[in-house]
Protein backbone atom coordinates (compact mmCIF):
# COMPACT_ATOMS: atom_id res chain seq x y z
CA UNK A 1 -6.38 -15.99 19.17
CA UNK A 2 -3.08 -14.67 20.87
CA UNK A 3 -2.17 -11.13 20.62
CA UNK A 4 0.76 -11.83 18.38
CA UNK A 5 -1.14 -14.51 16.72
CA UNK A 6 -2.05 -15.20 12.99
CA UNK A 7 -6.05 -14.00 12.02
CA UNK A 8 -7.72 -16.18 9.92
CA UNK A 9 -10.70 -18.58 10.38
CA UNK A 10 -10.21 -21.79 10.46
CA UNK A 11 -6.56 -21.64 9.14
CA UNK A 12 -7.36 -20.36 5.42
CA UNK A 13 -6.39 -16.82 4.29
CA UNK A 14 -6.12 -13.97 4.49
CA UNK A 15 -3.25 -14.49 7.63
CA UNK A 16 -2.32 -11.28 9.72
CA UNK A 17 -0.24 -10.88 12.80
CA UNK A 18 0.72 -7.54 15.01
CA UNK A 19 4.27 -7.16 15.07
CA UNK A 20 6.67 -6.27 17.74
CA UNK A 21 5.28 -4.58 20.14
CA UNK A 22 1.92 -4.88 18.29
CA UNK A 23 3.18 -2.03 16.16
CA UNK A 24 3.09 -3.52 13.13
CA UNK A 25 0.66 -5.55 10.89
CA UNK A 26 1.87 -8.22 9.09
CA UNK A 27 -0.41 -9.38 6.54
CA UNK A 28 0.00 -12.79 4.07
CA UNK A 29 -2.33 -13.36 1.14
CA UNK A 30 -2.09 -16.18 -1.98
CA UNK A 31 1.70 -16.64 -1.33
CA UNK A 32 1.98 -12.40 -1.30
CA UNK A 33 3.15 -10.59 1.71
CA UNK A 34 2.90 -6.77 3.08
CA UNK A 35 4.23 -5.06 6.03
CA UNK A 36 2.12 -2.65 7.10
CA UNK A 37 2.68 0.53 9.13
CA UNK A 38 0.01 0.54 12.57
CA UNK A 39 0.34 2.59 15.67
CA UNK A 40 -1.74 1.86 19.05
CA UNK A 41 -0.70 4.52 20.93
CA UNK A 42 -3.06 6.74 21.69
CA UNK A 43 -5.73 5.37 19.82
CA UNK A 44 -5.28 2.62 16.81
CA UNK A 45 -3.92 4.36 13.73
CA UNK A 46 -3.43 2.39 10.31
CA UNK A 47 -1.11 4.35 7.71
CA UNK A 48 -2.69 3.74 4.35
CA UNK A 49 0.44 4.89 2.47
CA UNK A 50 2.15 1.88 3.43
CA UNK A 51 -0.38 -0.27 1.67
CA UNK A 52 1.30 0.05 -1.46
CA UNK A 53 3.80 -2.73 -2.37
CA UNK A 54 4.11 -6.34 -1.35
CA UNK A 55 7.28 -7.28 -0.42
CA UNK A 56 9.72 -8.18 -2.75
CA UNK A 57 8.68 -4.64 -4.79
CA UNK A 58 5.37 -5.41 -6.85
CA UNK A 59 2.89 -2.91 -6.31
CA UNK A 60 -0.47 -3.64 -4.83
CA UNK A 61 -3.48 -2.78 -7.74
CA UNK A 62 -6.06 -0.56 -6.59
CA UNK A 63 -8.12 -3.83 -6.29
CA UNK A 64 -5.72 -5.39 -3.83
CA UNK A 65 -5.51 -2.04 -1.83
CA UNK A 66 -9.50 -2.88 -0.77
CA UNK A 67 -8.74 -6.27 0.14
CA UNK A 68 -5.99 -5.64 2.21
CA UNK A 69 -7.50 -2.50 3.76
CA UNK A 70 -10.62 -4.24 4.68
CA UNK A 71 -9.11 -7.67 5.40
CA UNK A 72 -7.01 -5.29 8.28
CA UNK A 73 -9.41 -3.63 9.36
CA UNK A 74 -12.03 -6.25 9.93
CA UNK A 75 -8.84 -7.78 11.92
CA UNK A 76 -7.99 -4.87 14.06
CA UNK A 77 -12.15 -4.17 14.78
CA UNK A 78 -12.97 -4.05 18.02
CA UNK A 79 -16.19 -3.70 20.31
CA UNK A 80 -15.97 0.18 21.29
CA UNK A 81 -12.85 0.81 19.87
CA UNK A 82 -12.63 1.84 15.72
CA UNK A 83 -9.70 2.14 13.89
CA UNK A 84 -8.30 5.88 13.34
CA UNK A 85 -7.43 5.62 9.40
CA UNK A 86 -4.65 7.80 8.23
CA UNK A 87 -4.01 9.24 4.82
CA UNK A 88 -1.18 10.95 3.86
CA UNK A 89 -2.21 13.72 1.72
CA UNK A 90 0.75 13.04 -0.99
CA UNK A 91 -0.55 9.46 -1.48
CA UNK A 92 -1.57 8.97 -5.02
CA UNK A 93 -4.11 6.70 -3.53
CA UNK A 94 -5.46 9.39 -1.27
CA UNK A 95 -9.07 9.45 -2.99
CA UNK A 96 -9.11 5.56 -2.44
CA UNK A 97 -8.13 5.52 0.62
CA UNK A 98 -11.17 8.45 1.39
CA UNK A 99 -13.68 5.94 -0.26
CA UNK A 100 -13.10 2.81 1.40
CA UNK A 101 -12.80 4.90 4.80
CA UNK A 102 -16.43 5.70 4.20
CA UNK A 103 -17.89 2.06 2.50
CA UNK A 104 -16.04 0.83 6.32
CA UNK A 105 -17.69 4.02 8.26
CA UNK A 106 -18.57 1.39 11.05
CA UNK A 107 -15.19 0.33 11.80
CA UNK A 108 -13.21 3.64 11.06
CA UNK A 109 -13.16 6.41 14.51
CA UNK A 110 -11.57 9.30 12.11
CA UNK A 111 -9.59 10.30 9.01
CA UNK A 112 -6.02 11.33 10.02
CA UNK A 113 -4.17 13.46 7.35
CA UNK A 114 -0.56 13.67 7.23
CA UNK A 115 1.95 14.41 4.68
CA UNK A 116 5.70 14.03 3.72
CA UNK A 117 6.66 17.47 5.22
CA UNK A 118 4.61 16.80 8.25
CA UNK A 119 7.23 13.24 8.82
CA UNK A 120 9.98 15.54 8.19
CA UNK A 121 9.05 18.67 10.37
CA UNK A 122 7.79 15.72 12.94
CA UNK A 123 11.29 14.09 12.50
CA UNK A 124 13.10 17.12 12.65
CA UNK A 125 11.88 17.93 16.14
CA UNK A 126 12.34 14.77 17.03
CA UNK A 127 16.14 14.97 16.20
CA UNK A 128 16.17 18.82 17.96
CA UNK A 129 14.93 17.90 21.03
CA UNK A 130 17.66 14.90 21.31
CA UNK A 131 19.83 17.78 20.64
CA UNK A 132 19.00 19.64 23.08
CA UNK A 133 18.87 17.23 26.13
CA UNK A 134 22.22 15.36 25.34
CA UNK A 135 23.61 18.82 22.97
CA UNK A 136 24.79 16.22 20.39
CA UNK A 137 22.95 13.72 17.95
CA UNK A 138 24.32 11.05 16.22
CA UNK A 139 22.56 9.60 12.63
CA UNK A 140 24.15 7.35 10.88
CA UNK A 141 27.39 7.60 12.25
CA UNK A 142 27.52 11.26 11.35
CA UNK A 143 27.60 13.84 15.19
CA UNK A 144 25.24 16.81 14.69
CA UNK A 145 25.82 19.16 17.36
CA UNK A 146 23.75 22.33 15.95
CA UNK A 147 20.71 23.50 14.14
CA UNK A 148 22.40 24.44 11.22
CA UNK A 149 24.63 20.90 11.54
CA UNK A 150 21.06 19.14 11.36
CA UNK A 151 19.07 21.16 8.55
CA UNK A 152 22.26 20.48 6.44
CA UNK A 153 22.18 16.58 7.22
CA UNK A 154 18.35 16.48 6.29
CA UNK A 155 18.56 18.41 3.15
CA UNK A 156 20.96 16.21 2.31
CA UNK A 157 19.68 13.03 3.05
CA UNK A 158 16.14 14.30 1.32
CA UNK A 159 18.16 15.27 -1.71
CA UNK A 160 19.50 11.44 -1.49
CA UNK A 161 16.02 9.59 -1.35
């Protein structure tokens, strides 16, 4: 098996591939499809909250969820090195999420919480220090040059989603 490759034995389903960069997982089930959100830096992290709809907009079942989850996880197991499984706390699938962790102990390192206001404070300071090595930031065609320039833009943009 490549390291881009498709997973599956002996060509049947489920098929999953890393994406670029390995920083994706793209995962292909009974003519269904899901990009998935998966990090290896600094350890292997799968974010759960992305396990939600196929593409094309149909959400996953709870049932689905487990297949998927473990289907990924059995794919990204590795001698001496577990998955790190994180949950964002806003997830309405958080409790699921918790469970399966556990019923895959052997294969999961560690719970990871995050949340939405963790992305944004993350993304925030992201977008600050930008700021303050090149003193201007450009998103989406629109220059932010100070801190009150760039807590404007966000609350917009948050008001937007």
């Amino acid at each position: 098996m490549s390291f881009l490759g498709f997973f599956s034995l002996r060509n049947k389903e489920p098929r999953i591939a890393r994406g670029f960069r390995g920083e994706q997982i793209h995962y292909k089930k009974g003519g269904k499809e899901i990009e998935i959100d998966f990090t290896w830096c600094n350890g292997d992290r799968l974010y759960t909250e992305t396990i939600d709809h196929w593409t094309g907009g149909n959400r996953l079942s709870d049932d689905e969820k487990e297949i998927v989850f473990f289907d990924v996880l059995n794919f990204l197991s590795r001698p001496l090195r577990r998955t790190i499984v994180v949950i964002n706390t806003d997830d309405p699938s958080r409790s699921l999420w918790e469970e399966l962790s556990k019923l895959k102990a052997k294969l999961v390192r560690e719970i990871e919480y995050d949340s939405f206001e963790k992305q944004r404070e993350f993304r925030r300071q992201m977008y600050l220090d930008t700021m303050q090595h090149q003193n201007v930031l450009v998103v989406n065609n629109t220059e932010i040059t100070s801190v009150e320039e760039l807590d404007r833009f966000l609350a917009k943009e948050r008001n937007v989603k």
